[in-house]
C-alpha atoms as a PDB file:
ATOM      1  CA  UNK A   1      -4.181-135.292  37.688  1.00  0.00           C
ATOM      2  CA  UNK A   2      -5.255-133.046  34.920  1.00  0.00           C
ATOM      3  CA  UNK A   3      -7.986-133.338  32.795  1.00  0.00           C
ATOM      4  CA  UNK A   4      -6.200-135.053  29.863  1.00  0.00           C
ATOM      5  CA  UNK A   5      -5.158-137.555  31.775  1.00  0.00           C
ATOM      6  CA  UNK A   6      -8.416-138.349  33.164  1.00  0.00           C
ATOM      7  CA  UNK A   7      -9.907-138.907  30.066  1.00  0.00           C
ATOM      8  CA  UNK A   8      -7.200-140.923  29.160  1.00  0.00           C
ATOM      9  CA  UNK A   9      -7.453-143.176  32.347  1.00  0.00           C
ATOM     10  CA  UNK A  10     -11.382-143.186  31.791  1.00  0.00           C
ATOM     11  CA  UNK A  11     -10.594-144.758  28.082  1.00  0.00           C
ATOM     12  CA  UNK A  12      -8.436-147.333  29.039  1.00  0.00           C
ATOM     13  CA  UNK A  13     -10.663-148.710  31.696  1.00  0.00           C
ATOM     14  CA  UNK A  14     -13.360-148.640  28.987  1.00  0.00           C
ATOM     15  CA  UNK A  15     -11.191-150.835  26.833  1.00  0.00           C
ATOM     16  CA  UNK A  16      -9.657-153.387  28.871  1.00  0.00           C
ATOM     17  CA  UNK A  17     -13.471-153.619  30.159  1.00  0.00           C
ATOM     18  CA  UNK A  18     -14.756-154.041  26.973  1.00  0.00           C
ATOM     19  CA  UNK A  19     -11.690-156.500  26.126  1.00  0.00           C
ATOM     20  CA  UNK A  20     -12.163-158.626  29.224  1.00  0.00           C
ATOM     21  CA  UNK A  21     -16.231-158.607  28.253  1.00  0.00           C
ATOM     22  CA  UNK A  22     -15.341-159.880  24.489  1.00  0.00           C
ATOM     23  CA  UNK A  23     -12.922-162.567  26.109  1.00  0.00           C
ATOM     24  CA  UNK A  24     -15.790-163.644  28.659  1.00  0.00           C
ATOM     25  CA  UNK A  25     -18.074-163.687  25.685  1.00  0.00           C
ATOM     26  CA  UNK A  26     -16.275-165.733  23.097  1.00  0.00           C
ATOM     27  CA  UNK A  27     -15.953-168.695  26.602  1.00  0.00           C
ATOM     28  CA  UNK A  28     -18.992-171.153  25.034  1.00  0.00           C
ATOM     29  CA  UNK A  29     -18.246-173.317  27.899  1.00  0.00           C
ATOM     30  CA  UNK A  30     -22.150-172.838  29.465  1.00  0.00           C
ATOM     31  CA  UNK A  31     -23.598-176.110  28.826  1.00  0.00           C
ATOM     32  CA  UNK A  32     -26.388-177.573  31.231  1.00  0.00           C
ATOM     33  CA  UNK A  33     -26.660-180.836  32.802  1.00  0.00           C
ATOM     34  CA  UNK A  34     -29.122-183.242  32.912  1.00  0.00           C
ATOM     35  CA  UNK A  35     -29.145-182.799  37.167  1.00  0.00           C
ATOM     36  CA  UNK A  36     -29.080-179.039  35.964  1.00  0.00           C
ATOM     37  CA  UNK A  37     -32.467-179.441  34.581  1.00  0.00           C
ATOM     38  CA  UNK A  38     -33.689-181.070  37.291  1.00  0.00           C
ATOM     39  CA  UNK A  39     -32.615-179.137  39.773  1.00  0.00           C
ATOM     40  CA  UNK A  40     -34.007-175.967  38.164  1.00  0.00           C
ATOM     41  CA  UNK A  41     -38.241-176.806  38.826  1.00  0.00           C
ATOM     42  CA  UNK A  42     -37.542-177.871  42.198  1.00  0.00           C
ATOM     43  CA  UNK A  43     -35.270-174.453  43.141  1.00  0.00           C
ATOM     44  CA  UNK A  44     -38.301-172.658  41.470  1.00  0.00           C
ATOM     45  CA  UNK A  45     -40.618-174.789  43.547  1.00  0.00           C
ATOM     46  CA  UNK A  46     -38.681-173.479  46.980  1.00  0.00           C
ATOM     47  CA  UNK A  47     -38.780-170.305  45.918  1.00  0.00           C
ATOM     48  CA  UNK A  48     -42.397-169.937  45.694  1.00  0.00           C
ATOM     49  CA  UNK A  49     -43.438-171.513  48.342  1.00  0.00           C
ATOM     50  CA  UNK A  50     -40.936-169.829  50.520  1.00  0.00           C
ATOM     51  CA  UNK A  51     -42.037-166.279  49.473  1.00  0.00           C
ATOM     52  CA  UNK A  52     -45.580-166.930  50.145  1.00  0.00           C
ATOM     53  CA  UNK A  53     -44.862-168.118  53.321  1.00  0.00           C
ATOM     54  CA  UNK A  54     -42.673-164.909  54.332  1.00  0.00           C
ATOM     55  CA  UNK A  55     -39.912-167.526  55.451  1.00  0.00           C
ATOM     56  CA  UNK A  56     -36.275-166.571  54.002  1.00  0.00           C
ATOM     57  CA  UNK A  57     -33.193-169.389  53.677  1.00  0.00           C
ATOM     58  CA  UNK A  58     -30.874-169.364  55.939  1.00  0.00           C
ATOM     59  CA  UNK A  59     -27.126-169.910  55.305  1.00  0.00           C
ATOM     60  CA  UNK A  60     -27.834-173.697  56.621  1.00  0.00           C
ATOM     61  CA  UNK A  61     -30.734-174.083  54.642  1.00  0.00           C
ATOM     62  CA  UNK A  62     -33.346-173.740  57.202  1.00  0.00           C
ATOM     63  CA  UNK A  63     -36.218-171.955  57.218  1.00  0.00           C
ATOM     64  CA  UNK A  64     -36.767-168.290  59.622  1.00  0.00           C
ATOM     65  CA  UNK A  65     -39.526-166.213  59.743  1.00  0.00           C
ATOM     66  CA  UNK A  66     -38.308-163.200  57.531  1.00  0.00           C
ATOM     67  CA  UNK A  67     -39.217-160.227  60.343  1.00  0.00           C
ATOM     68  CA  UNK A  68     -40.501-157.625  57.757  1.00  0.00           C
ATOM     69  CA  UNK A  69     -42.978-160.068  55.812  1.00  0.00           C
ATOM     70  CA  UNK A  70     -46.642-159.281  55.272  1.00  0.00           C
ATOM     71  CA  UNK A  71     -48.205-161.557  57.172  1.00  0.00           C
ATOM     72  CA  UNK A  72     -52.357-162.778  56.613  1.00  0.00           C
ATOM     73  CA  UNK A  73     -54.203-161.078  59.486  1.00  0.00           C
ATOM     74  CA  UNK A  74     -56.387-164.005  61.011  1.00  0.00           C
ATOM     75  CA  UNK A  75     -60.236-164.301  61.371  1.00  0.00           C
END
């Protein structure tokens, strides 16, 4: 492909990119819930406590000792 084409290849992926991000955009459709909202201080919540204990989600939802996590040396 020469070079004239390849800029022209590179331009149209910018615009259809740039059209599909406008489209996406103008979508005002993200409204929250009210089980949103309380969701979001409880996921939060399991976050922290999660990452201070070096423990990872699984898929399931259960708990496993991430392998690589600094761990407190004991007394």
């Amino acid at each position: 492909m020469s070079k004239a084409n390849s800029v022209i290849a590179l331009l149209l992926c910018v615009l259809v990119g740039e059209l599909a991000w406008s489209y996406a955009q103008s979508q005002n459709n993200a409204t929250l819930t009210g089980q949103d909202y309380a969701d979001i201080p409880q996921l939060y919540a399991k976050v922290g406590i999660e990452k201070s204990s070096g423990m990872t989600p699984r898929r399931t939802g259960s708990l496993r000792a991430c392998p690589n996590a600094s761990r407190p040396e004991s007394p």
